[in-house]
N, C-alpha and C. Protein backbone atom coordinates (compact mmCIF):
# COMPACT_ATOMS: atom_id res chain seq x y z
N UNK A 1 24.83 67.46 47.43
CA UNK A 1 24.74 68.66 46.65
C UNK A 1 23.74 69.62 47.27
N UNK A 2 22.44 68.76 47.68
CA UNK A 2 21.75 69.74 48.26
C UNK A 2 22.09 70.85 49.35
N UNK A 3 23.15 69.95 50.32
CA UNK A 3 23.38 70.43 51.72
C UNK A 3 24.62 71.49 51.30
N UNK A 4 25.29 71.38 50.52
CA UNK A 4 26.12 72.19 49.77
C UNK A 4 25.72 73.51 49.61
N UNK A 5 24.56 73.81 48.35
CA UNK A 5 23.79 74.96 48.52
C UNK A 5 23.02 75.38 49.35
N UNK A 6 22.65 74.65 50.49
CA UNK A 6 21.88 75.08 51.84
C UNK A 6 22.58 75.75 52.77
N UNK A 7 23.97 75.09 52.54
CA UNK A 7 24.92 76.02 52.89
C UNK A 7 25.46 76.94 53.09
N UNK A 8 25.15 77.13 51.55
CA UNK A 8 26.24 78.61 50.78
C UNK A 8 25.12 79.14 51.23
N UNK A 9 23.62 79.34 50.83
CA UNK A 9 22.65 79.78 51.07
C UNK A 9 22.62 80.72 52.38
N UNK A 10 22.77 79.64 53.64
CA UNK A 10 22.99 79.72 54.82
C UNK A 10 24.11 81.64 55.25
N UNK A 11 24.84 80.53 54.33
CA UNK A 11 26.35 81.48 54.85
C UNK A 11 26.13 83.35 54.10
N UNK A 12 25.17 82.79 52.94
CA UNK A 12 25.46 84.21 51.84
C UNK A 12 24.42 85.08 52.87
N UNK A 13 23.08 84.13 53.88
CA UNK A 13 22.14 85.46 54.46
C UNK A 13 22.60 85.96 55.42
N UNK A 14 23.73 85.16 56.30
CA UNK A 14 24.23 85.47 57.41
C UNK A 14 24.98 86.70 57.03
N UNK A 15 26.12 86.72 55.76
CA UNK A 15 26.63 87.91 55.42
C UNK A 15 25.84 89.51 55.33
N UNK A 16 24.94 89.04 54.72
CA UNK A 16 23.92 90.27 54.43
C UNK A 16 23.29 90.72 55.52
N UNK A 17 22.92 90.25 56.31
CA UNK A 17 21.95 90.67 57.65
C UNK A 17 23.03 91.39 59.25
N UNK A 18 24.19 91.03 58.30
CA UNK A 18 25.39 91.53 59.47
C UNK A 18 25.78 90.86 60.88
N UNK A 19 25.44 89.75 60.59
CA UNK A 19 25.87 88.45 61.31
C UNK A 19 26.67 88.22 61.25
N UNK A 20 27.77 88.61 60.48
CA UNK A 20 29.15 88.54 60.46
C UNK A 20 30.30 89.09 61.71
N UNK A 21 29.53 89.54 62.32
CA UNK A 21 30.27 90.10 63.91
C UNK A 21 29.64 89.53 64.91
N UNK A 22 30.19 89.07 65.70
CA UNK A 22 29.78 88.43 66.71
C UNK A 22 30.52 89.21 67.90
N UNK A 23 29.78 89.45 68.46
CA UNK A 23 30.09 90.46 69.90
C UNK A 23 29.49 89.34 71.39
N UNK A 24 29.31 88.42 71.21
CA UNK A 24 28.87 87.50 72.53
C UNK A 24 30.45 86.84 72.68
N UNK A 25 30.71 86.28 73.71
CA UNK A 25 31.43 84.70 73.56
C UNK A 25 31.05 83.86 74.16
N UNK A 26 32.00 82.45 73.80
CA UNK A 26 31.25 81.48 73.91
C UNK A 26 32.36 80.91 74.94
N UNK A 27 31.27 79.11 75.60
CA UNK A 27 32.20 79.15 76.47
C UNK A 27 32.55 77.71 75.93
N UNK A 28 34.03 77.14 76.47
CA UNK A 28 34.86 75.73 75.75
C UNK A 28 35.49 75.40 77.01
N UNK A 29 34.66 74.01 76.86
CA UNK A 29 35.71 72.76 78.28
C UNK A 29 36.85 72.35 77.88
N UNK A 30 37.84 73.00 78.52
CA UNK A 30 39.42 72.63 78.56
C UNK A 30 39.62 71.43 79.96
N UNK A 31 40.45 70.54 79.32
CA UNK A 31 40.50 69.79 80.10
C UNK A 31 41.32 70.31 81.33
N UNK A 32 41.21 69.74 82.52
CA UNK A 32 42.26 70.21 83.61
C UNK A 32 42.77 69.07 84.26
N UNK A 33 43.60 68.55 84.00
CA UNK A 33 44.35 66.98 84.47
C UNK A 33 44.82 67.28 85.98
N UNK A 34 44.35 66.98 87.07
CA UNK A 34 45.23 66.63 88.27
C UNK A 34 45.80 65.31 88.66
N UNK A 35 47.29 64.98 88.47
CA UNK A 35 47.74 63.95 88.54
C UNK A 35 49.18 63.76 89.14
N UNK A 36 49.06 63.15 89.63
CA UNK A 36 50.70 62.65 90.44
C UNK A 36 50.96 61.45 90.38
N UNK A 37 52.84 61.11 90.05
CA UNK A 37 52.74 59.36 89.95
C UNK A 37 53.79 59.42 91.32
N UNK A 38 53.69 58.07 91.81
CA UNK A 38 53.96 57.70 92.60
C UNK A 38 55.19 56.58 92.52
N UNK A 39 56.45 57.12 91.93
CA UNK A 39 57.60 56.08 92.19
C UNK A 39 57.51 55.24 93.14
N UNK A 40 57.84 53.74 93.09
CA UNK A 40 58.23 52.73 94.08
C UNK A 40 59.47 52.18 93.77
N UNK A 41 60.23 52.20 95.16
CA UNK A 41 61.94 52.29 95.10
C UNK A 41 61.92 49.96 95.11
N UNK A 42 62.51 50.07 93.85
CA UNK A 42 62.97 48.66 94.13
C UNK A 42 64.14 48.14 95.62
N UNK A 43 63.48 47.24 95.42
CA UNK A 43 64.07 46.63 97.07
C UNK A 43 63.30 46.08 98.30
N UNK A 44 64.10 45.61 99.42
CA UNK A 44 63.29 44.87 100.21
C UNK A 44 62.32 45.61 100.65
N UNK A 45 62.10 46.81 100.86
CA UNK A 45 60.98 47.86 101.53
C UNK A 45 59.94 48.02 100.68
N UNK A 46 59.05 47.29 101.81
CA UNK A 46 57.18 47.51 100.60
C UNK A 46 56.82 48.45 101.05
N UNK A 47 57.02 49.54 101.87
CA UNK A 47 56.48 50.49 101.83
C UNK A 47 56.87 51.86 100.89
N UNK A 48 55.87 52.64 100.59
CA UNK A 48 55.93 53.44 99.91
C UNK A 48 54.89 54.69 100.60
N UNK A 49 55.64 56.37 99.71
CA UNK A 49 54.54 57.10 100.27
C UNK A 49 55.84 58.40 99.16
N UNK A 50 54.46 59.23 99.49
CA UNK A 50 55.06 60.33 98.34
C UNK A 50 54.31 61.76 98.39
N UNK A 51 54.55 62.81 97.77
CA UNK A 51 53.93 64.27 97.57
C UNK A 51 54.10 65.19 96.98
N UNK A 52 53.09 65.35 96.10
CA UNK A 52 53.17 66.35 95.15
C UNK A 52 52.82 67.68 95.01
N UNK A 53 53.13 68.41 94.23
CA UNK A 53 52.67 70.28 94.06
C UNK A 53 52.25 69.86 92.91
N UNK A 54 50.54 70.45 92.60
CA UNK A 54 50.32 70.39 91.18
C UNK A 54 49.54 71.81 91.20
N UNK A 55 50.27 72.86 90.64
CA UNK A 55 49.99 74.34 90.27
C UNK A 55 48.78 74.47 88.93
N UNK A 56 47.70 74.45 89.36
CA UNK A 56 46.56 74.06 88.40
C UNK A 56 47.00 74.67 87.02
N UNK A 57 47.31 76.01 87.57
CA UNK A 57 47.35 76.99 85.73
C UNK A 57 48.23 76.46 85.40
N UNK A 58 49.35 75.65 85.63
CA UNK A 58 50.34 74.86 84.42
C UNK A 58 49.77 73.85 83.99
N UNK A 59 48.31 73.33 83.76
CA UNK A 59 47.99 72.39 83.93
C UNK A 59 47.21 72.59 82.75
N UNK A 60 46.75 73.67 81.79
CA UNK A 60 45.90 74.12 81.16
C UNK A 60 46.61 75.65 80.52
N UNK A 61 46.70 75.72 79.17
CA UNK A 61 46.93 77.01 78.21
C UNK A 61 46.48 77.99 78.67
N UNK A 62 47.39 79.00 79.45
CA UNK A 62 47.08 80.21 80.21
C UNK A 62 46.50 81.21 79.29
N UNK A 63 46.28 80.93 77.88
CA UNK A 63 45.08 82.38 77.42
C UNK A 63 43.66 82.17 78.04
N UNK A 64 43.43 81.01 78.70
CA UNK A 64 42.30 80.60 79.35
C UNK A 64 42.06 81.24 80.52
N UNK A 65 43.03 81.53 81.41
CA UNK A 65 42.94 81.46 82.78
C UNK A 65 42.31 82.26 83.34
N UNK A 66 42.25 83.64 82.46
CA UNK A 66 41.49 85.38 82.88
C UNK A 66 40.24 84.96 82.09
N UNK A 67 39.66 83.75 81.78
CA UNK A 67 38.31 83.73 81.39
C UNK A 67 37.47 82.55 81.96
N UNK A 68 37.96 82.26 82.90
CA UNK A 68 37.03 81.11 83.67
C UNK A 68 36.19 81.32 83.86
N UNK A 69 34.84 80.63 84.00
CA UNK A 69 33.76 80.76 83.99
C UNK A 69 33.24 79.62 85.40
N UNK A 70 33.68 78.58 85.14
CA UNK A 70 33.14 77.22 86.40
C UNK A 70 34.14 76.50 86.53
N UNK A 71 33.88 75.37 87.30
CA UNK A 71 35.13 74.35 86.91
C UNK A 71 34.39 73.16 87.39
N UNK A 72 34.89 72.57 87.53
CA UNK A 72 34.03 70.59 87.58
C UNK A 72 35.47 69.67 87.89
N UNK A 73 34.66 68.75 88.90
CA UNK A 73 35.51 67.20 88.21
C UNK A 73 34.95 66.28 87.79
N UNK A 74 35.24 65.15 87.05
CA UNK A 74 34.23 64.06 86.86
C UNK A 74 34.74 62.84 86.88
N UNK A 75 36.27 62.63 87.73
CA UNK A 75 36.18 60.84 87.85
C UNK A 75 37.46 61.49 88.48
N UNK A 76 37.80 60.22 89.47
CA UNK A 76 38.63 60.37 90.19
C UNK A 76 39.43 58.55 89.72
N UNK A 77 40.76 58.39 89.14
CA UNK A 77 41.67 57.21 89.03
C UNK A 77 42.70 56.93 89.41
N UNK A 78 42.91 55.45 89.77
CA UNK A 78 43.84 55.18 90.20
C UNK A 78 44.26 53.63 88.76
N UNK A 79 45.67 53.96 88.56
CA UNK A 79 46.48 52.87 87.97
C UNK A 79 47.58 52.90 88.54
N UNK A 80 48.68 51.54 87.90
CA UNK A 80 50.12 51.06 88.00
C UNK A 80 50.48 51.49 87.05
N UNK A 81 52.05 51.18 86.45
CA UNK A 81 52.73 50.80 85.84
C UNK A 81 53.60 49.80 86.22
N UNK A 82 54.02 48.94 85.32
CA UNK A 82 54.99 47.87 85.98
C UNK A 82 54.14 46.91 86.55
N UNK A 83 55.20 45.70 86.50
CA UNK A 83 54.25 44.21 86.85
C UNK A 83 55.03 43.69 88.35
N UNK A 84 53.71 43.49 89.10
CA UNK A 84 54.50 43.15 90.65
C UNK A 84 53.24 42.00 90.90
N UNK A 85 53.70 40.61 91.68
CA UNK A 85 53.52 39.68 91.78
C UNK A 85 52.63 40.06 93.20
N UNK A 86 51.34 40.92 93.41
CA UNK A 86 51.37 40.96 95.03
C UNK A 86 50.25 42.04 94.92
N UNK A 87 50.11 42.49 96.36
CA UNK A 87 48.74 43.29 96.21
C UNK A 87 49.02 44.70 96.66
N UNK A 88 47.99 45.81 96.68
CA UNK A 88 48.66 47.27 96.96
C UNK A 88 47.21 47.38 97.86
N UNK A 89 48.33 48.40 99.02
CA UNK A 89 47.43 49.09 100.05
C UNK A 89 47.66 50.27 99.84
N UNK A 90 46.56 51.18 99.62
CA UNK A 90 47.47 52.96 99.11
C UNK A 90 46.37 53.52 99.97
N UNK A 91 46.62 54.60 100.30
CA UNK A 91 45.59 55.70 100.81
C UNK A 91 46.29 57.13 99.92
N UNK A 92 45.64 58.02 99.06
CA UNK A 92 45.68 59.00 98.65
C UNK A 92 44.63 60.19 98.89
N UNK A 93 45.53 61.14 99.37
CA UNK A 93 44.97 62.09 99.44
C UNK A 93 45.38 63.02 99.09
N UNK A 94 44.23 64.32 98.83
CA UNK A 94 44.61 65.77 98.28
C UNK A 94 44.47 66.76 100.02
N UNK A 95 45.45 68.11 99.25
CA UNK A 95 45.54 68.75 100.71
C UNK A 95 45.34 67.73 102.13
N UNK A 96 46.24 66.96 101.97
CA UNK A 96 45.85 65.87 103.77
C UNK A 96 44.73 65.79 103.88
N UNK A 97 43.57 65.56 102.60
CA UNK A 97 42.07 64.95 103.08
C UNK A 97 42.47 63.80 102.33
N UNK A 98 41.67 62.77 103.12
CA UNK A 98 41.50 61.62 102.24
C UNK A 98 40.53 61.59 101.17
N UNK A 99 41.04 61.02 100.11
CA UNK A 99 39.99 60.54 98.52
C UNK A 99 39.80 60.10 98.49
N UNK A 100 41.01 58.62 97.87
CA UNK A 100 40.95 57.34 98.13
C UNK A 100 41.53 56.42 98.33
N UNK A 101 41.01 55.08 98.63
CA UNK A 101 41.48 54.08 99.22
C UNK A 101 41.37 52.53 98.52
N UNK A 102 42.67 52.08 98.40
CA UNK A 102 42.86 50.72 97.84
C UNK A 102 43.16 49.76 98.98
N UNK A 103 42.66 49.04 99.44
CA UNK A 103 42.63 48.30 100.37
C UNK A 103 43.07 46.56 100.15
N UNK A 104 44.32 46.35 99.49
CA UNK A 104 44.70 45.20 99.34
C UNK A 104 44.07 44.54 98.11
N UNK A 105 44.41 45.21 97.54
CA UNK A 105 43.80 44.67 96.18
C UNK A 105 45.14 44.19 95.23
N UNK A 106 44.69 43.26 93.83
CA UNK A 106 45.46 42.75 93.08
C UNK A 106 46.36 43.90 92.22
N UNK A 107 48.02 44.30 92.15
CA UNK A 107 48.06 45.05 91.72
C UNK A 107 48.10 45.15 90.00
N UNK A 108 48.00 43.96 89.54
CA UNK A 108 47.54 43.71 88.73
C UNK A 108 45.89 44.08 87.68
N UNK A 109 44.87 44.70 88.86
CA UNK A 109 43.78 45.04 88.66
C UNK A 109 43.72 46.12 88.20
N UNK A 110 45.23 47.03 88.53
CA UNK A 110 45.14 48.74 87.71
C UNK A 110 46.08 48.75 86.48
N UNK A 111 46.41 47.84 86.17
CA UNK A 111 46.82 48.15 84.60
C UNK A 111 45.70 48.69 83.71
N UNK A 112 44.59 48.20 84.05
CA UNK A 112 43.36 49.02 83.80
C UNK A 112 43.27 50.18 84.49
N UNK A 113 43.15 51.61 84.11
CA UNK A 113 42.51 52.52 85.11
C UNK A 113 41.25 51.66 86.20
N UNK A 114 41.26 51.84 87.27
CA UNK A 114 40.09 51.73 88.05
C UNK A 114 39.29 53.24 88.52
N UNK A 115 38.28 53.69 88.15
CA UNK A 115 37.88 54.90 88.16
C UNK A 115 36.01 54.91 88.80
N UNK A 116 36.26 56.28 89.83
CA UNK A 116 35.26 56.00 90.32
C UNK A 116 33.37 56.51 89.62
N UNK A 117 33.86 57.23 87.99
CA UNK A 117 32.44 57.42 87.17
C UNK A 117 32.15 55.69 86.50
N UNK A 118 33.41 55.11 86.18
CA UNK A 118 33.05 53.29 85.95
C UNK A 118 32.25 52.78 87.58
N UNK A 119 32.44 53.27 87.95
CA UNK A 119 32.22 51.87 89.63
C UNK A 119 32.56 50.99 89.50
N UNK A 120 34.06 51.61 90.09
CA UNK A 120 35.09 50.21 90.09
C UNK A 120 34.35 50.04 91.64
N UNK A 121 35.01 48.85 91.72
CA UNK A 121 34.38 48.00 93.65
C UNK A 121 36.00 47.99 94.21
N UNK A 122 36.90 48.43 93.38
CA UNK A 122 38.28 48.24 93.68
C UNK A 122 38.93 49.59 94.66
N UNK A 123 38.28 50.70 94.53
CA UNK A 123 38.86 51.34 95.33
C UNK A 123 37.30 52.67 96.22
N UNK A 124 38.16 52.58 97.11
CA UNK A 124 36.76 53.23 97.49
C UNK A 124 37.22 55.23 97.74
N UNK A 125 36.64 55.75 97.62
CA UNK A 125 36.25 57.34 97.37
C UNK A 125 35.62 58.09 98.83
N UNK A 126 36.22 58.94 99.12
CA UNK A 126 35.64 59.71 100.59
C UNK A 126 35.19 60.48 99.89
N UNK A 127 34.03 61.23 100.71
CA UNK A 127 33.33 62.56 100.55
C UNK A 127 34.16 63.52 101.08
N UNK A 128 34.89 63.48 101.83
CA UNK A 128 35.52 64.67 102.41
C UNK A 128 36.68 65.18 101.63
N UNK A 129 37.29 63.98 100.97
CA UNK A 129 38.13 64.44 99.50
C UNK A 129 37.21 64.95 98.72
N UNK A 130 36.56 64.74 98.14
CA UNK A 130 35.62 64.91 96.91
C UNK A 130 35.07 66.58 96.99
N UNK A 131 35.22 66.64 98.40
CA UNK A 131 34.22 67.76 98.71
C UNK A 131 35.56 69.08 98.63
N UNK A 132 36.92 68.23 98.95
CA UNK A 132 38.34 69.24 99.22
C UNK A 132 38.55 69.44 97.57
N UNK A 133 37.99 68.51 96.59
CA UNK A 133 38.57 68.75 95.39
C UNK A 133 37.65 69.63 95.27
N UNK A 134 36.04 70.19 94.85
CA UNK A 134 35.37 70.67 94.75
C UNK A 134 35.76 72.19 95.27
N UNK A 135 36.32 72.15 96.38
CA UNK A 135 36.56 73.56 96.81
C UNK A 135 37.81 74.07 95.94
N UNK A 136 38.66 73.05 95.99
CA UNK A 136 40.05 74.12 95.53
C UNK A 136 39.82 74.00 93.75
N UNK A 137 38.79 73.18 93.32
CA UNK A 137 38.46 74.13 91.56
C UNK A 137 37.69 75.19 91.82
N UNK A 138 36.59 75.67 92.77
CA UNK A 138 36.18 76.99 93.17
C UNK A 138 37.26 78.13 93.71
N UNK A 139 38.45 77.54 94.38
CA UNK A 139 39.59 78.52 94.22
C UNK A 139 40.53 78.39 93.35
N UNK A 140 40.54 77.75 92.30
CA UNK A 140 41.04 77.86 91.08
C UNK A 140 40.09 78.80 89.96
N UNK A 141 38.85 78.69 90.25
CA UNK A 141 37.90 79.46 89.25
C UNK A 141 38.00 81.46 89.78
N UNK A 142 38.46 81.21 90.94
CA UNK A 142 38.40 82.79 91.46
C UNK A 142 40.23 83.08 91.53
N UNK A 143 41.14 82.36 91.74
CA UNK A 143 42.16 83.03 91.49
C UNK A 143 43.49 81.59 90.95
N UNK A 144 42.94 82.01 89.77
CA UNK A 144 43.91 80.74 88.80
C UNK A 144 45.38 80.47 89.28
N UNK A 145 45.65 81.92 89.36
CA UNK A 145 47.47 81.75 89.29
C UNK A 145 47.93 81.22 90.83
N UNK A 146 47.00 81.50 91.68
CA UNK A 146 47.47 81.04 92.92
C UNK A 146 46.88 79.44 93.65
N UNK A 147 46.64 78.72 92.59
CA UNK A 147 45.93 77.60 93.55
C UNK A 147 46.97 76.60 93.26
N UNK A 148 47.13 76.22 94.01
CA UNK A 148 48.04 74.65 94.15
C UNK A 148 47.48 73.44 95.11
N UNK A 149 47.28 72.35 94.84
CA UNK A 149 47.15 71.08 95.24
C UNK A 149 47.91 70.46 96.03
N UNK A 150 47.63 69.97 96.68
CA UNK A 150 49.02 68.78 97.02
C UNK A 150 48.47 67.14 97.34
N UNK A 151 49.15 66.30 96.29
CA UNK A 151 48.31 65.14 96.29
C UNK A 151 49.51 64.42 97.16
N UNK A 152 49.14 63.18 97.69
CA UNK A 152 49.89 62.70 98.35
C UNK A 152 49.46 61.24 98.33
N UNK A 153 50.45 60.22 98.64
CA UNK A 153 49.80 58.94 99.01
C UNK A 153 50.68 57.84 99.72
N UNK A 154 50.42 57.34 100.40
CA UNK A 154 51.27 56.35 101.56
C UNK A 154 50.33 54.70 101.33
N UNK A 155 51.59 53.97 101.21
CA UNK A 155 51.10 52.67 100.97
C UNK A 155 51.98 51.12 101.32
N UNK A 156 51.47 50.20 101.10
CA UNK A 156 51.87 49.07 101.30
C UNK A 156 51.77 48.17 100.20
N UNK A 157 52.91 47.45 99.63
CA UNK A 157 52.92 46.08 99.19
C UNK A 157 52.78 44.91 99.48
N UNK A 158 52.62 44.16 99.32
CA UNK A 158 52.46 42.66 99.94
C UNK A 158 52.31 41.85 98.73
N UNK A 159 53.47 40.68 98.95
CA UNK A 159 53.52 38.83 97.80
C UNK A 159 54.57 39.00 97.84
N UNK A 160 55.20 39.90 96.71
CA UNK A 160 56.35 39.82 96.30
C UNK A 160 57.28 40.62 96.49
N UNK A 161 58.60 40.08 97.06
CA UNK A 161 59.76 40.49 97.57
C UNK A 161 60.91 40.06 97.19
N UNK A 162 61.88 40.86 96.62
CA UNK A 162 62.31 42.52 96.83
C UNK A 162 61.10 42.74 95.74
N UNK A 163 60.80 44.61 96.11
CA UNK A 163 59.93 45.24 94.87
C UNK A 163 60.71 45.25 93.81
N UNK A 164 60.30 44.66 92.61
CA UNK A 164 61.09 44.94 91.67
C UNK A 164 61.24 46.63 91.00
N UNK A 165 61.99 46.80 90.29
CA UNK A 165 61.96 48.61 89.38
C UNK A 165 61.22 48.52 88.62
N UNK A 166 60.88 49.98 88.58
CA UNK A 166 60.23 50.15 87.49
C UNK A 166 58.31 50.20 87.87
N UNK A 167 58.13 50.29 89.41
CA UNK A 167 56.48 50.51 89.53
C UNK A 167 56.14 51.95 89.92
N UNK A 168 55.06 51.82 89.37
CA UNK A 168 54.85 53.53 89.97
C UNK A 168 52.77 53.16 90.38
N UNK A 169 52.66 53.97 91.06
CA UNK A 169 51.26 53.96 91.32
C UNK A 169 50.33 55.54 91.05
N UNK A 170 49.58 55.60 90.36
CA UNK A 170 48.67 56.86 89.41
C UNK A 170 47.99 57.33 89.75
N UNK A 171 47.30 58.72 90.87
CA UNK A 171 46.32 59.13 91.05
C UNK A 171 45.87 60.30 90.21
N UNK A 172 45.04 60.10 89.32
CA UNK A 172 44.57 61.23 88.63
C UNK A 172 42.88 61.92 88.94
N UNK A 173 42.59 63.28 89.47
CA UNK A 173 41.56 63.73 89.37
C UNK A 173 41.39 65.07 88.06
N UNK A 174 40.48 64.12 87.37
CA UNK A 174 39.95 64.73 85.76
C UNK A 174 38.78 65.36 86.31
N UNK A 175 39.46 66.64 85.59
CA UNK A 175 38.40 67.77 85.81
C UNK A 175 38.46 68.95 84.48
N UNK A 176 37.52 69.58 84.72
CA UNK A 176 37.45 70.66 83.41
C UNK A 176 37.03 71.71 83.33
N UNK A 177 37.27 72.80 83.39
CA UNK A 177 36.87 74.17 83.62
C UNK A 177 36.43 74.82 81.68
N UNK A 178 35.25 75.60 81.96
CA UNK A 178 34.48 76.33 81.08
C UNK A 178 35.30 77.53 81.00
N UNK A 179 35.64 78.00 80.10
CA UNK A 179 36.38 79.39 79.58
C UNK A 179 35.80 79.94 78.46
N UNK A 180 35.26 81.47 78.85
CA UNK A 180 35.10 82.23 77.89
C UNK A 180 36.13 82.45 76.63
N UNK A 181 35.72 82.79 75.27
CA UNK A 181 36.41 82.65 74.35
C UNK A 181 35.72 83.94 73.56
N UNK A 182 36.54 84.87 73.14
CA UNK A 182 35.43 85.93 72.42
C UNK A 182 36.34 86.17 70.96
């Protein structure tokens, strides 16, 4: 009850003093998903490899886009889908830099995201990706409508043969840009 009338209180001085207009804006982290999956063709061939276009502004509610302010990433992941008896060798990269790297690991270990703000030990992370993602959200923050990505990734299976259907492999870089809001 108290916080009730501290409230109204609140709200009735703000009216009177003409606080009721707000002429600043404020700024709100929209998420910005960069992600590509990676079909694997059932059959005797363990190899795999793939490439994507990911056009950032479809990626995020374009009343945002003429109000960017920064942009960020903060974890870079890799998962499966689908159950395969065997291990995965992937190398992914953005714009032909390398990110990261799974180096024969259980593929069984990414039904969990493995992500590099956890410290997974499962996949390892380049600086020279990190540093390519960093640039193209700075050319996403200066010209939204024109930035595009291209994630890519080439890999190997190994145990089990034929690949069965139905696997796909997940690289997602989570990131988030600040937008003015008035």
């Amino acid at each position: 009850m108290k916080t009730n009338v501290l409230l109204l209180l609140l709200i009735g001085l703000l009216a009177t003093t003409g606080s009721t207009c707000i002429n600043d804006g404020f700024l709100v982290a929209v998420n910005l998903p960069i992600k590509a999956t990676f079909n694997i063709n059932a059959g005797p061939n363990l190899a795999f490899s793939g490439s994507y276009n990911v056009k950032l502004a479809d990626q995020i509610d374009g009343s945002y886009l003429e109000n960017i302010k920064n942009a960020r990433f903060y974890d870079v992941r890799v998962s499966t889908t689908g159950t395969y008896n065997g291990t995965v060798y992937v190398v992914g990269n953005i714009d032909g830099k390398q990110l990261v790297t799974v180096k024969n690991q259980p593929w069984s270990s990414f039904a969990t995201p493995q992500s590099l703000i956890a410290g997974s030990k499962l996949i390892e992370i380049d600086s020279v990706g990190l540093n390519q993602v960093g640039k193209r959200l700075a050319d996403f923050k200066a010209a939204p409508q024109a930035t595009v990505v291209v994630l890519s990734a080439n890999g190997t299976l190994s145990g089990q043969s034929p690949v069965p259907s139905g696997l796909a492999l997940v690289v997602e870089i989570l990131a988030q840009v600040d937008a003015e809001v008035k």
